[in-house]
Protein backbone atom coordinates (compact mmCIF):
# COMPACT_ATOMS: atom_id res chain seq x y z
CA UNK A 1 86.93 123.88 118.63
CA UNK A 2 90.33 125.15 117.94
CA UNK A 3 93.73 124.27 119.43
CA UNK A 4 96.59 126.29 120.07
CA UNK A 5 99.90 124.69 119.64
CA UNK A 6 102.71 126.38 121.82
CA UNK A 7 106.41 126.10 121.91
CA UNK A 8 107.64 126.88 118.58
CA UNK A 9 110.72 129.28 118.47
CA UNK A 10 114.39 129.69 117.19
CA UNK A 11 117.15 127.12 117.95
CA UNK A 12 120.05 126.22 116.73
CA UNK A 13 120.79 122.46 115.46
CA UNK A 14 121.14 120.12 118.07
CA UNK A 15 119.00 121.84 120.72
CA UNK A 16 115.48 120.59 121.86
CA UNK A 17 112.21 122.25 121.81
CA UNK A 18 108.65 120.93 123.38
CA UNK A 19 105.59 121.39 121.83
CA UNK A 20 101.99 121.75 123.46
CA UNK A 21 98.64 121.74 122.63
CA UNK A 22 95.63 121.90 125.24
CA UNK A 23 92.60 120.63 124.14
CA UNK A 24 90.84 122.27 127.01
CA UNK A 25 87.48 122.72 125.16
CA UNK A 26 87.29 118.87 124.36
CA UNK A 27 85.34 117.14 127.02
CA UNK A 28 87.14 114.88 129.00
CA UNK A 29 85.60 111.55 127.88
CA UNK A 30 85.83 113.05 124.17
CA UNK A 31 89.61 113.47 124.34
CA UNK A 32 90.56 109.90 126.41
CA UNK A 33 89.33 108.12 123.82
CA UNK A 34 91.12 110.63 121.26
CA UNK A 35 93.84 109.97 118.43
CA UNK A 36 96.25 112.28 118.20
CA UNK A 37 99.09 113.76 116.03
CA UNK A 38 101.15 116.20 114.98
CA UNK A 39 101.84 117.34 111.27
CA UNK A 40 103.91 119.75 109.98
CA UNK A 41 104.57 122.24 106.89
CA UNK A 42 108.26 123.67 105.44
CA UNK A 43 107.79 126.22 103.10
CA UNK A 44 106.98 125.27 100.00
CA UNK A 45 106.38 121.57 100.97
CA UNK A 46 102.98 119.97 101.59
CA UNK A 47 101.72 119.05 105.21
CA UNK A 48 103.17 115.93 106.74
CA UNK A 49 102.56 113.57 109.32
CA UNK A 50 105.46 113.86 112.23
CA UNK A 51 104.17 111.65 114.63
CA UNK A 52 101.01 110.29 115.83
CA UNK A 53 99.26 108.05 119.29
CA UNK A 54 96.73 106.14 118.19
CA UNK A 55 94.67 103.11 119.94
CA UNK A 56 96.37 101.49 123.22
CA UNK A 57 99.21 103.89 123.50
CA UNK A 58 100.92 102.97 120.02
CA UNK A 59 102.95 105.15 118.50
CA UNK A 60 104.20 106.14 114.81
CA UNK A 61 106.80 108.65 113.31
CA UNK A 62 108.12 109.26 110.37
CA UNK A 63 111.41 108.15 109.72
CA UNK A 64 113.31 111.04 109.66
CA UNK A 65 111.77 112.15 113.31
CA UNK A 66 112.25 108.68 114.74
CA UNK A 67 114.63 108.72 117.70
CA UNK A 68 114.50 111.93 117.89
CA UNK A 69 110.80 113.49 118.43
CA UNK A 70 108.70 111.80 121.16
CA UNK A 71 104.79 112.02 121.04
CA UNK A 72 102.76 111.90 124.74
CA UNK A 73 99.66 112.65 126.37
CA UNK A 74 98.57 114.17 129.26
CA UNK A 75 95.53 113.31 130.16
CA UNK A 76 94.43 115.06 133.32
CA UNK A 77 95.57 118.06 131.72
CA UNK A 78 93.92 116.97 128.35
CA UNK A 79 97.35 118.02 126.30
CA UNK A 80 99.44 116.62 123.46
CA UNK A 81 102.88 117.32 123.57
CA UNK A 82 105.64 116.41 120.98
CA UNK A 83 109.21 116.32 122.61
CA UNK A 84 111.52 117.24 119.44
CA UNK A 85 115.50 116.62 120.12
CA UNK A 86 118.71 116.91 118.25
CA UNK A 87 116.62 119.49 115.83
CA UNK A 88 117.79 119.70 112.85
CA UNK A 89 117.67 122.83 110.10
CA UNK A 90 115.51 120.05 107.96
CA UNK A 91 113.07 119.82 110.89
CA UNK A 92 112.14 124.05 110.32
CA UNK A 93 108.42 124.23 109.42
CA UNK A 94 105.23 125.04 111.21
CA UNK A 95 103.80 122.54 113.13
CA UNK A 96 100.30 121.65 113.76
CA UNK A 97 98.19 119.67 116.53
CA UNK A 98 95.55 117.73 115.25
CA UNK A 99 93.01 115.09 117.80
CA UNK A 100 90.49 113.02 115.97
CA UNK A 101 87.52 112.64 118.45
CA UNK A 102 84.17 111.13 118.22
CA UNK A 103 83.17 114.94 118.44
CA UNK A 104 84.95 115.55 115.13
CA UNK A 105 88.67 116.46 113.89
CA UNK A 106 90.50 119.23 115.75
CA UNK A 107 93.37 121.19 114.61
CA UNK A 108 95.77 123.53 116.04
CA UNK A 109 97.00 126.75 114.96
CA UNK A 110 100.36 125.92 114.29
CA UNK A 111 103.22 127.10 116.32
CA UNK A 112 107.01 127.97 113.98
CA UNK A 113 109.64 126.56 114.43
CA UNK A 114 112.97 127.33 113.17
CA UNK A 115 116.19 125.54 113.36
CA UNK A 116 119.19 127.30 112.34
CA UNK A 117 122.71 125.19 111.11
């Protein structure tokens, strides 16, 4: 199965941007009892973890991101979203999906996006 993230684009620093990613091909008891996250890769840098909803509704981000980025679910619509304020030119990469199901690990395509100063 493979996601499509959504949302990337141009901004300028400061603005907001909201990321998607349906997992429409995931059965619906698959993806409740999901993990989820999304990652993210700057040029030249290795993949990273941005923020992730694990067990019970916890949530974790990495420090730069925190405050700022906001994971969620939707679960009737069977969607991970990632809520990214404030960008900042440090926050350009391409970001990726990723659920880790019963079924097996799902990842996105990944979706640009590009903050300019």
């Amino acid at each position: 199965v493979q996601l499509q993230a959504s949302g990337g684009g141009s901004v300028q620093a400061g603005g907001s941007r909201k990321l998607s990613c349906p997992a429409s091909r995931i059965i619906t008891s698959v993806f409740l009892k999901s993990q989820m996250a999304w990652y993210r890769q700057a040029p030249g840098k290795p993949r990273e973890l941005v923020a992730e909803l694990i067990g019970g509704g916890s949530t974790n981000y990495q420090g730069s991101v925190k405050g700022r980025f906001t994971i969620s679910r939707d679960n009737a619509k069977k969607t991970v979203c990632l809520q990214m304020n404030n960008l900042e030119p440090e926050d350009t990469a391409v970001y990726y999906c990723n659920i880790e199901a019963a079924s097996g690990s799902y990842w996105g395509r990944g979706t640009l996006v590009t903050v300019s100063s």
